[in-house]
Protein backbone atom coordinates (compact mmCIF):
# COMPACT_ATOMS: atom_id res chain seq x y z
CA UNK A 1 0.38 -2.64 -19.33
CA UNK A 2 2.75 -5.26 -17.40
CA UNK A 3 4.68 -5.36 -14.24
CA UNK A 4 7.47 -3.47 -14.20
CA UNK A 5 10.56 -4.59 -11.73
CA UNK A 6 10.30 -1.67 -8.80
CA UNK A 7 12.74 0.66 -9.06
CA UNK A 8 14.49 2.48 -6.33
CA UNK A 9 13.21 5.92 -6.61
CA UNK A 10 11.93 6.41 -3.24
CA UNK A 11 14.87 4.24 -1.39
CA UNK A 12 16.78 7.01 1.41
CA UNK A 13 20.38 5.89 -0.40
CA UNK A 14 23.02 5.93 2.14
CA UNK A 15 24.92 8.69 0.91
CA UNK A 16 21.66 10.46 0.39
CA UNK A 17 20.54 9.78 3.99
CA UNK A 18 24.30 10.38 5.95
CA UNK A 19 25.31 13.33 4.19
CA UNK A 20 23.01 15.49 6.17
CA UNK A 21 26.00 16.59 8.73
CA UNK A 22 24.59 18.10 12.33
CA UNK A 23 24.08 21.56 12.72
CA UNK A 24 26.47 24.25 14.14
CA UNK A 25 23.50 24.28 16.49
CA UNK A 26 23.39 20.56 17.33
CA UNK A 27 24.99 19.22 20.16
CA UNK A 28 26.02 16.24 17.82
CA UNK A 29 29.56 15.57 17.21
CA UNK A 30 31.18 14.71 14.57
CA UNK A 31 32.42 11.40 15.90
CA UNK A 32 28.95 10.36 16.96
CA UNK A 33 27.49 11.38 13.59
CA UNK A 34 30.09 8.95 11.35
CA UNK A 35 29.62 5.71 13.96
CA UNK A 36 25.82 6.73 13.35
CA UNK A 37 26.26 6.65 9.59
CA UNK A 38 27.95 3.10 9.80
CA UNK A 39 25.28 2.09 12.00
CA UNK A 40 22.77 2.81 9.01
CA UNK A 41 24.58 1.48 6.23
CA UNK A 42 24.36 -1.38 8.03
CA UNK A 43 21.11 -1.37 8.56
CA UNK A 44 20.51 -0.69 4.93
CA UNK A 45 22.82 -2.81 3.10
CA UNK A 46 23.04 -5.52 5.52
CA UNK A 47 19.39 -5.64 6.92
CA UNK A 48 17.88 -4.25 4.07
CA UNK A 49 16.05 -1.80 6.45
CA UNK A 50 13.13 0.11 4.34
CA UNK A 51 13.78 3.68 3.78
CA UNK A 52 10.93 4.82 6.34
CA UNK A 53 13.29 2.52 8.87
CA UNK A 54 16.33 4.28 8.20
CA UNK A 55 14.83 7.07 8.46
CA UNK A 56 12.76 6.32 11.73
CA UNK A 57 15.92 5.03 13.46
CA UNK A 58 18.46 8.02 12.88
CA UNK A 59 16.09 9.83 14.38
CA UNK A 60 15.53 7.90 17.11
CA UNK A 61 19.24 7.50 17.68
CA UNK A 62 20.16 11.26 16.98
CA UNK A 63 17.55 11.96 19.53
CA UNK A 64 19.39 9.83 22.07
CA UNK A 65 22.59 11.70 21.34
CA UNK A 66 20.27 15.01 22.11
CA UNK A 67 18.96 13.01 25.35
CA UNK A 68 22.81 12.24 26.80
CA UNK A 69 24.24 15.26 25.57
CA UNK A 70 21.61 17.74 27.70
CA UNK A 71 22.55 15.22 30.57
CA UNK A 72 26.00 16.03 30.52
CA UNK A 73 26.97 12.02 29.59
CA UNK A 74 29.05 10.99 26.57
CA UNK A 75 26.91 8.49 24.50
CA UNK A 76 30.60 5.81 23.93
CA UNK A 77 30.16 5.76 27.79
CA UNK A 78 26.69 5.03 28.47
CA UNK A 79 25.94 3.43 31.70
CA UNK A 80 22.80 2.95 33.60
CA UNK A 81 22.01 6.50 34.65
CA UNK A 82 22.01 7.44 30.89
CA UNK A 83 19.67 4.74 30.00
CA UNK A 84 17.19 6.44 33.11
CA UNK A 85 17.76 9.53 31.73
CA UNK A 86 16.46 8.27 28.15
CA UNK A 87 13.54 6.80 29.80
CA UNK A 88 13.07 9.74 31.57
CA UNK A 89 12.48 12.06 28.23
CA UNK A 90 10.87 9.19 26.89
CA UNK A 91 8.30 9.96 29.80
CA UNK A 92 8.13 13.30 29.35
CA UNK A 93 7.53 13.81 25.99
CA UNK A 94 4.93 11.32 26.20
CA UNK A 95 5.46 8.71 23.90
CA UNK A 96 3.32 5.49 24.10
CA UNK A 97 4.81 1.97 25.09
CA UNK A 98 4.83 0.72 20.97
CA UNK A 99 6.56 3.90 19.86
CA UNK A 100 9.41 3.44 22.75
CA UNK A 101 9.71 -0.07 22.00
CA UNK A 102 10.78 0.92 18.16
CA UNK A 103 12.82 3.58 19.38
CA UNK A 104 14.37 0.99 22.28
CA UNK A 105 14.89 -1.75 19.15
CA UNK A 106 17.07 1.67 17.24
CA UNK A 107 19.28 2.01 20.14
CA UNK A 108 19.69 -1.21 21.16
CA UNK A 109 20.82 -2.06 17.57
CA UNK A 110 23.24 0.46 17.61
CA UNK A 111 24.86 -0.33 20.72
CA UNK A 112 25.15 -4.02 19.43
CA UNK A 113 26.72 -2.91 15.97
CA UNK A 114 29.13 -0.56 17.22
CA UNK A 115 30.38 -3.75 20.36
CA UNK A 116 30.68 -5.58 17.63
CA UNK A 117 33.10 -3.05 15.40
CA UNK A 118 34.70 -2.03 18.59
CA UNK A 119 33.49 1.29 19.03
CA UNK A 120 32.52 0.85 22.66
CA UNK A 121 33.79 -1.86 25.25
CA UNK A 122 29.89 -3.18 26.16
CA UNK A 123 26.19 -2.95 24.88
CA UNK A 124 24.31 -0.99 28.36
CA UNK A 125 21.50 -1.85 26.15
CA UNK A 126 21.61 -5.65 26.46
CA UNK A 127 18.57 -7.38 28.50
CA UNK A 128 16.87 -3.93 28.79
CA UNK A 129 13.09 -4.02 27.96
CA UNK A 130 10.27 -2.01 26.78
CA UNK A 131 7.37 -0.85 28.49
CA UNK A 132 4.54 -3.84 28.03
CA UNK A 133 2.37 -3.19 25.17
CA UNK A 134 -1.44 -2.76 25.43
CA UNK A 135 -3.29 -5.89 23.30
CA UNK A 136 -5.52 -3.39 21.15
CA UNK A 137 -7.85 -4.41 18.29
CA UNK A 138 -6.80 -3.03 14.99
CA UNK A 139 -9.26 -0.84 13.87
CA UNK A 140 -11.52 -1.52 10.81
CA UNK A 141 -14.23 -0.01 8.82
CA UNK A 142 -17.37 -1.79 8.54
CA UNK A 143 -18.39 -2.45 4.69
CA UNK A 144 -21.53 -0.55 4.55
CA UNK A 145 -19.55 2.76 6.03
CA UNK A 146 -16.60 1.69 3.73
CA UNK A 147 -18.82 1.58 0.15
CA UNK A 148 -19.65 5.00 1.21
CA UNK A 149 -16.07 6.36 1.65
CA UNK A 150 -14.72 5.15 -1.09
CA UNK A 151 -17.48 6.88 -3.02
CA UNK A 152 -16.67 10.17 -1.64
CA UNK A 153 -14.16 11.76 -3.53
CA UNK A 154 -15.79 13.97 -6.69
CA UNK A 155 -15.61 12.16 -9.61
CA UNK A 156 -15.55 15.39 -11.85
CA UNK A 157 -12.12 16.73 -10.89
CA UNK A 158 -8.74 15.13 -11.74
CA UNK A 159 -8.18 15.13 -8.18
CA UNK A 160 -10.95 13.45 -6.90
CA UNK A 161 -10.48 10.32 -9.51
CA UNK A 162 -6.89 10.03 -8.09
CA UNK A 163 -8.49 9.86 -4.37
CA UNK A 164 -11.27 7.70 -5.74
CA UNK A 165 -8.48 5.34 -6.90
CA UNK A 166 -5.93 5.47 -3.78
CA UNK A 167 -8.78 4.71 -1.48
CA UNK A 168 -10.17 1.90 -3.85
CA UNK A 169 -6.90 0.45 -4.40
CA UNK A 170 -5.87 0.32 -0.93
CA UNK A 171 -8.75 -1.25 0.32
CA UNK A 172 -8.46 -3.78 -3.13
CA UNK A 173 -4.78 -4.58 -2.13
CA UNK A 174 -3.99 -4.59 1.96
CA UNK A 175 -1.61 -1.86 1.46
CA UNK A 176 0.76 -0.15 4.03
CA UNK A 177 0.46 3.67 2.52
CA UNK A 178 3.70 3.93 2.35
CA UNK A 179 3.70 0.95 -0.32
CA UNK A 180 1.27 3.05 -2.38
CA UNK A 181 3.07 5.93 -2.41
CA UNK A 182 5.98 4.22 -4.05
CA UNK A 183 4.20 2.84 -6.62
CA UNK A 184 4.65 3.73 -10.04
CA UNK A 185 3.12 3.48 -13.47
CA UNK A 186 4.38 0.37 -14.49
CA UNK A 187 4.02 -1.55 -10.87
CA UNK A 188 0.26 -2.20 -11.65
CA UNK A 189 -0.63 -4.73 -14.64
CA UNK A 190 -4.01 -3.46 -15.71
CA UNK A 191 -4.73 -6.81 -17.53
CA UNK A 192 -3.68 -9.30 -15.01
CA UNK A 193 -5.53 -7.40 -12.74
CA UNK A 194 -2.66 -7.43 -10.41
CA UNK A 195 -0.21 -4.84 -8.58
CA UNK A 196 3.44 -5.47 -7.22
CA UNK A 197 4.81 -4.00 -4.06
CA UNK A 198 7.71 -3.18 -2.19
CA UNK A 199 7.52 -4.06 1.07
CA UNK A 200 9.05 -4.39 4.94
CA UNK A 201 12.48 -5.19 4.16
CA UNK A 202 12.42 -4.73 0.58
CA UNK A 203 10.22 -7.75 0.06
CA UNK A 204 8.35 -7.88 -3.28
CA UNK A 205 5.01 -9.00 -3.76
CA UNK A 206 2.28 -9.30 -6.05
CA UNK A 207 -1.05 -8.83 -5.37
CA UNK A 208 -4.63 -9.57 -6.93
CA UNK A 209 -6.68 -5.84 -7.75
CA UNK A 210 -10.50 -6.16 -7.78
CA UNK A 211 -12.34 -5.18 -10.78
CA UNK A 212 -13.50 -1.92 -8.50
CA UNK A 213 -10.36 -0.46 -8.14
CA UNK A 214 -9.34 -1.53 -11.62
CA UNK A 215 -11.71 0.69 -13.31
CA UNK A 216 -11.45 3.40 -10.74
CA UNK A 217 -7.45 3.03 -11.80
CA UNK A 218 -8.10 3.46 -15.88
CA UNK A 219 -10.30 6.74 -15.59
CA UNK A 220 -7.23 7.78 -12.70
CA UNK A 221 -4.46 7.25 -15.60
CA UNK A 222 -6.66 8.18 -18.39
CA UNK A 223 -6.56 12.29 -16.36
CA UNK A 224 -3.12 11.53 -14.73
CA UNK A 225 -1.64 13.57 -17.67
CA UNK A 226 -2.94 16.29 -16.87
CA UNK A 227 -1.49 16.87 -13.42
CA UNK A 228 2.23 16.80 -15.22
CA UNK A 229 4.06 20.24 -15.29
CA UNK A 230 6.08 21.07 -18.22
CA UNK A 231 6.21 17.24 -19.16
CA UNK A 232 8.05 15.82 -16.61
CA UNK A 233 6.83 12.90 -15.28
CA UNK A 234 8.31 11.01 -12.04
CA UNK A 235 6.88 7.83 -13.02
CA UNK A 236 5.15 7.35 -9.64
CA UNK A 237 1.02 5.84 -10.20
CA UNK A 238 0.26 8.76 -7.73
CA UNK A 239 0.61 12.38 -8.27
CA UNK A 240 -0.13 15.51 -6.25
CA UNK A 241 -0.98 18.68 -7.95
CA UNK A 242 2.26 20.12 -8.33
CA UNK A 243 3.39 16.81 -10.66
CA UNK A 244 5.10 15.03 -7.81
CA UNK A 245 4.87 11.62 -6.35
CA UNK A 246 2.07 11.70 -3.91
CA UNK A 247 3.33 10.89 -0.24
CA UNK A 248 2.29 9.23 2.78
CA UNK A 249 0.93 12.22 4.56
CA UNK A 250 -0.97 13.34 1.49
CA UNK A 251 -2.75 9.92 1.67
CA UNK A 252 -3.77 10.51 5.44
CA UNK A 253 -4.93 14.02 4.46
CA UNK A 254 -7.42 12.68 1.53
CA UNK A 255 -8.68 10.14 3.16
CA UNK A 256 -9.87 12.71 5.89
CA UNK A 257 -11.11 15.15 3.39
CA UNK A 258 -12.92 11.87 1.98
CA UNK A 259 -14.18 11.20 5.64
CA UNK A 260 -15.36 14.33 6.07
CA UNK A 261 -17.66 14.48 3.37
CA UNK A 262 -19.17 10.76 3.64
CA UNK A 263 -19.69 12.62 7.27
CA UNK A 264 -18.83 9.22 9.00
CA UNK A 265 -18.49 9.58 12.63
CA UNK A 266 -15.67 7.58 12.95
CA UNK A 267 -11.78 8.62 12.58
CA UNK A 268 -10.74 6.73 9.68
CA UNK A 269 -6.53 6.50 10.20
CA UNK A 270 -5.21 5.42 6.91
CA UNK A 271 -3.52 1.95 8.25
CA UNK A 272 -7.91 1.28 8.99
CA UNK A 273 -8.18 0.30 5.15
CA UNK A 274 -5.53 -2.45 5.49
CA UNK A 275 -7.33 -3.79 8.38
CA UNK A 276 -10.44 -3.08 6.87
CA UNK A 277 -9.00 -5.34 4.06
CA UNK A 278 -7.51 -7.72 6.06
CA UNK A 279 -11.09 -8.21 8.45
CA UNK A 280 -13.09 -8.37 5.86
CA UNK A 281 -11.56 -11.45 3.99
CA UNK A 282 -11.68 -13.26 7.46
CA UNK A 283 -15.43 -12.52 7.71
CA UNK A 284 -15.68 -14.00 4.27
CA UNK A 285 -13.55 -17.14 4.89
CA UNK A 286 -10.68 -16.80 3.66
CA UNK A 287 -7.32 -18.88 5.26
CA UNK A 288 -5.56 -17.19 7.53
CA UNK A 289 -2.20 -17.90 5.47
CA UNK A 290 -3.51 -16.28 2.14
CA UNK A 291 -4.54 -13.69 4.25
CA UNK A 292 -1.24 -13.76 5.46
CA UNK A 293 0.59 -13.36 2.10
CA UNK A 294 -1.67 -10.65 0.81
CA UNK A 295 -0.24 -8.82 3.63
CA UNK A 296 3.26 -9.78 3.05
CA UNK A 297 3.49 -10.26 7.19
CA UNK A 298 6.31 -12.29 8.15
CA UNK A 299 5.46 -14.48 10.75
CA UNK A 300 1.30 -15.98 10.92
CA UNK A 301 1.03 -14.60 14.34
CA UNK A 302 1.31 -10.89 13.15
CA UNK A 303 -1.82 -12.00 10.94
CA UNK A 304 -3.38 -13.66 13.81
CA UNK A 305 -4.51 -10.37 15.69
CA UNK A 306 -7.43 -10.48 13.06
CA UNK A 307 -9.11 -13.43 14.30
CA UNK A 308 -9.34 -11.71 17.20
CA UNK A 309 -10.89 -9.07 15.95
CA UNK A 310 -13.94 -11.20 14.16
CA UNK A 311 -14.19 -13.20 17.44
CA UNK A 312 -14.24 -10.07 20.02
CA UNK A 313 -17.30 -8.74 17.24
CA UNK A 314 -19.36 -12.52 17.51
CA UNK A 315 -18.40 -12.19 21.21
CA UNK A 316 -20.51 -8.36 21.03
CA UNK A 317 -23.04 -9.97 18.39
CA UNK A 318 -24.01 -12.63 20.94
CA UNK A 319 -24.40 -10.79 24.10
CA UNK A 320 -26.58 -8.16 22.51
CA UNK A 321 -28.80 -11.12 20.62
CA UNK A 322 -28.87 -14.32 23.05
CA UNK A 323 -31.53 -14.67 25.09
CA UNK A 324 -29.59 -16.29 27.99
CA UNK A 325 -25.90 -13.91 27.09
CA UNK A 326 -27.37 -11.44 29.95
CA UNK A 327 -28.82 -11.63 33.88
């Protein structure tokens, strides 16, 4: 089997994503709703913003709308009291400092784009910042507890061989879940031993696939057929059991039901097998910039957060075990 260029099955298409007009209930108008729709066509064709951006930002932005509208202020006028009162229900309903810095990056973008088309006179946005955000550790598995999870899924069901395999390749491969998920058939070369991925900004890479998840990937395709109703097939690596691609929050939901029954006393969140991946490779040796391009980051610095996270565990290592680390 060989690579296969990704296809754009599970891409939010503009017209696919902006036909959804707002509710008689809403108290979105019209107007707002098409400069929102230009806003993320822009974002798509211009940025190429993945579709679990698009779709992260309208709502962000449409929740904005909801935010000025209860307020009694008209979103083309914004001033300072409406940026309070977003703050405000940003406070209220709780949301931590990374999630309102996303949702401040959606807005501000918006504002920008529509200054620039002419749609309002000024950007109210412009120079405001997020909340700081808290330095934390990502979280990883240790290997021992990881061998055990990825062994937990029953290997006599087709089921459990396609949650033996999603666990064993994303812990193979570094991969965001939602880069999984849009895998299909063809984007994994059995022979090459290597699988290639979609990622942030529609970024393709190709990654190396130990022999582990290899195998665990053969007896997975081998009983894949079997999950097909009345021969259709999506195309996607993944299935569920009605036949469909398998999504993102199916993922998180097997790899608790694998948790649960390799009874680790840890909360495993699915994102903790890339870093799990990612940690691992740094305990091993490996350079930080091959490290870097397995995860298809960006910039080094994102990848940086990992030597941190070996150091902070020598820093633990050596105050429980030195002599003179205490007193």
């Amino acid at each position: 089997m060989s690579l296969l260029p990704l296809q754009d099955e599970l891409r939010i298409t503009t017209i696919g994503l902006m036909a959804r007009p707002p509710s008689p209930e809403s108290p979105i108008t019209p107007s707002w709703h098409q400069h929102l729709q230009s806003y993320l066509v822009h974002m798509e064709v211009g940025r190429s913003a993945s579709p679990h951006t698009l779709k992260a930002y309208r709502a962000d932005c449409l929740e904005l709308m909801e935010v000025l509208q209860r307020s009694g202020l008209e979103p083309m006028e914004l001033d300072r009291r409406g940026i309070e009162s977003w703050f405000a229900a940003m406070d209220t309903m709780r949301h931590g400092p990374a999630s309102i810095s996303r949702k401040l990056s959606a807005v501000r973008g918006m504002y920008r784009f529509w200054k620039r088309r002419g749609i309002v006179a000024s950007n109210p946005w412009a120079g405001i910042r997020g909340p700081r955000k808290t330095n934390r550790l990502p979280d990883f598995v240790p290997v021992d507890e990881l061998f055990v999870l990825l062994e937990a899924p029953d290997p006599k069901t087709p089921l459990g061989l396609r949650d033996r395999a999603v666990l064993e390749l994303l812990y193979a491969g570094g991969f965001r879940v939602s880069e999984l998920a849009g895998m299909n058939v063809g984007s994994v070369d059995l022979k090459a031993g290597q699988a290639r991925v979609m990622g942030k900004g529609r970024k393709e890479r190709i990654v190396p696939v130990g022999s582990k998840a290899l195998a665990a990937l053969r007896i997975w395709l081998d009983v894949r057929p079997s999950l097909l109703k009345r021969g259709l097939d999506p195309g996607a690596l993944f299935l569920n059991f009605r036949g469909g691609r398998l999504t993102v929050r199916s993922v998180g939901r097997l790899i608790d039901n694998a948790v649960a029954k390799a009874a680790l006393i840890r909360h495993v969140h699915p994102h903790a097998l890339r870093h799990s991946f990612a940690t691992h490779l740094m305990d091993g040796g490996a350079d930080l910039r091959d490290i870097q391009e397995l995860l298809g980051h960006a910039r080094l610095s994102t990848t940086q957060k990992y030597t941190h996270v070996t150091l902070a565990r020598l820093q633990a290592v050596y105050d429980h075990s030195h002599p003179r680390a205490k007193g």
